[in-house]
C-alpha atoms as a PDB file:
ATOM      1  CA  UNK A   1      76.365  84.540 100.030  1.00  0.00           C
ATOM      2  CA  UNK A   2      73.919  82.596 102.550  1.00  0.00           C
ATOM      3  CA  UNK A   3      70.392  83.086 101.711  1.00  0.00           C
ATOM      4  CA  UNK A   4      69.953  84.062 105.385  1.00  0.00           C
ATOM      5  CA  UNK A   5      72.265  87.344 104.829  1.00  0.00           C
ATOM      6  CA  UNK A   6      70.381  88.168 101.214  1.00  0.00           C
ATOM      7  CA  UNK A   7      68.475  90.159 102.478  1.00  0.00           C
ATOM      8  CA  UNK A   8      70.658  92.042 104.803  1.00  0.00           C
ATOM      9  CA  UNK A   9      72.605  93.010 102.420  1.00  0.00           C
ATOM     10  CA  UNK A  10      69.958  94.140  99.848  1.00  0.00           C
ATOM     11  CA  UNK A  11      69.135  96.863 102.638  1.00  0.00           C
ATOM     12  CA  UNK A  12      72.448  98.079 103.241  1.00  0.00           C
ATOM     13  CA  UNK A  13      73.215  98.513  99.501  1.00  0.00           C
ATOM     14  CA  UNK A  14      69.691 100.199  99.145  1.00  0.00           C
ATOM     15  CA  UNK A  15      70.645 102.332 102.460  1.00  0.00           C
ATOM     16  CA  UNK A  16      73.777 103.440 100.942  1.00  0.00           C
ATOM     17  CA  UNK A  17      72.476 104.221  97.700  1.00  0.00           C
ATOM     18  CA  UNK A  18      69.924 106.663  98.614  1.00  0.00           C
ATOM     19  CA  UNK A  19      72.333 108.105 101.079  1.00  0.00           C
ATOM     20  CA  UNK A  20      75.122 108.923  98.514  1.00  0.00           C
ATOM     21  CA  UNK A  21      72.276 110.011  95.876  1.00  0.00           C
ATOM     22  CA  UNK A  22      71.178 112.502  98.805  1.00  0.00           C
ATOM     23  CA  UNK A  23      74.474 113.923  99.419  1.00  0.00           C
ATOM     24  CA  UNK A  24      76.081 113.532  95.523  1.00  0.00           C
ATOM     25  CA  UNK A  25      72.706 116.090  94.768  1.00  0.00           C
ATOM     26  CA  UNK A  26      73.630 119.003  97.530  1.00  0.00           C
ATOM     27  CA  UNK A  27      77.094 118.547  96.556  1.00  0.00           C
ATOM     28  CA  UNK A  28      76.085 119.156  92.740  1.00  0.00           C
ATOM     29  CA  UNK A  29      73.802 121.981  93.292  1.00  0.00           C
ATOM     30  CA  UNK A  30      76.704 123.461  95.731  1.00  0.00           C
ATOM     31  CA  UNK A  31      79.348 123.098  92.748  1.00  0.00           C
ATOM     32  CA  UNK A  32      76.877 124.219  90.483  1.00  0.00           C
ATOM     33  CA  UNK A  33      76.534 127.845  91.529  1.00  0.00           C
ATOM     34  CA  UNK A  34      80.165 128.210  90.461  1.00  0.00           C
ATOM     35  CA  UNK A  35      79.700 127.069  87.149  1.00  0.00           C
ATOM     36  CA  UNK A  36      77.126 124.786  85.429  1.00  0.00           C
ATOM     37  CA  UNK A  37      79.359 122.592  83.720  1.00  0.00           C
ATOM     38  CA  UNK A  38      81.670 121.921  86.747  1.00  0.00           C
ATOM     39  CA  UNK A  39      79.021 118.965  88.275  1.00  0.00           C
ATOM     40  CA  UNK A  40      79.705 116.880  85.481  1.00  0.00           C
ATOM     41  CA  UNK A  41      83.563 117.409  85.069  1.00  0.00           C
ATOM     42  CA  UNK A  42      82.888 116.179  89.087  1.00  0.00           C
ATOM     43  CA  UNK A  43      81.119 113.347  88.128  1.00  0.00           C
ATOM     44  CA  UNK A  44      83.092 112.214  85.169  1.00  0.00           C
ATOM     45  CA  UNK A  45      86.307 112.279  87.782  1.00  0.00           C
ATOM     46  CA  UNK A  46      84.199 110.531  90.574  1.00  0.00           C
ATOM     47  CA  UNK A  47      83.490 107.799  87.884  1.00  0.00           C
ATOM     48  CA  UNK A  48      86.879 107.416  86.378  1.00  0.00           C
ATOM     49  CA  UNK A  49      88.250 106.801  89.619  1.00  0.00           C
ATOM     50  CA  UNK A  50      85.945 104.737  90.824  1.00  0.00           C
ATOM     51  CA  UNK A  51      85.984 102.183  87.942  1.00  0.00           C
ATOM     52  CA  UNK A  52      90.282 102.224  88.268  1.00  0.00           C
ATOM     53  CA  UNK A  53      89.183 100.866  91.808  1.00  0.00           C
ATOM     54  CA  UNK A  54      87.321  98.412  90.480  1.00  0.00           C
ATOM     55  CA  UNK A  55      88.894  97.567  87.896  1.00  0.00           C
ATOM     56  CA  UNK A  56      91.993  97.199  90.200  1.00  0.00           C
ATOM     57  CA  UNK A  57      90.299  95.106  92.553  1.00  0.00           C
ATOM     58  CA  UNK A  58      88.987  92.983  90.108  1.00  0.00           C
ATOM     59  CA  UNK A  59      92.665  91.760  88.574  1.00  0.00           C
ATOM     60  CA  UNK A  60      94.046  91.833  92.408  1.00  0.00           C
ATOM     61  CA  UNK A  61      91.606  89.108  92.902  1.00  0.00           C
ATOM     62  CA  UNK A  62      91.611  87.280  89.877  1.00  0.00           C
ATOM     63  CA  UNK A  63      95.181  86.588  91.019  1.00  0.00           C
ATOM     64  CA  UNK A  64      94.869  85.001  93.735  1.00  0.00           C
ATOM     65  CA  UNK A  65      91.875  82.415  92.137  1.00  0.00           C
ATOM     66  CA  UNK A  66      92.683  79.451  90.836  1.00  0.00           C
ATOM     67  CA  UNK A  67      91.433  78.414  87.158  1.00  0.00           C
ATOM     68  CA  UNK A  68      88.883  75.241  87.282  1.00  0.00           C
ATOM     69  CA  UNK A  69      90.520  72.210  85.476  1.00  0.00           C
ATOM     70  CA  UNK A  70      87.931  71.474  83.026  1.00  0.00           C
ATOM     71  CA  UNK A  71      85.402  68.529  84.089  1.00  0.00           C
ATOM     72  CA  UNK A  72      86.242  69.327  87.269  1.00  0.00           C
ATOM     73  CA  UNK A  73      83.414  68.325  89.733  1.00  0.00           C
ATOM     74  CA  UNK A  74      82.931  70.452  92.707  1.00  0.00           C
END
């Protein structure tokens, strides 16, 4: 990433953050009055899923990359 963008992109991680931490806490207290267990069943799935992303991602791209011959010089 260019230095130039660093920064940039910093604040629209940080933006997003707080944003989903806003929402992810209405959303909990709204599942909550159901019952008090339910948020984290929510959050356990929300997790899960999201690290099968990842996870998926990850090995998509590691396909497509090329292992460096060793002493290679860039």
């Amino acid at each position: 990433m260019p230095n130039e963008l660093f920064g940039r992109v910093i604040g629209i991680i940080r933006s997003v953050t707080w944003g989903v931490v806003a929402a992810a806490t209405l959303l909990g207290g709204w599942v909550a009055r159901f019952d008090l267990r339910l948020p984290y069943l929510v959050g356990a799935v929300v997790t899960l899923v999201a690290a099968l992303i990842a996870a998926r991602l990850l090995l998509s791209a590691s396909r497509y990359d090329e292992p460096e011959e060793a002493g290679a010089v860039r």
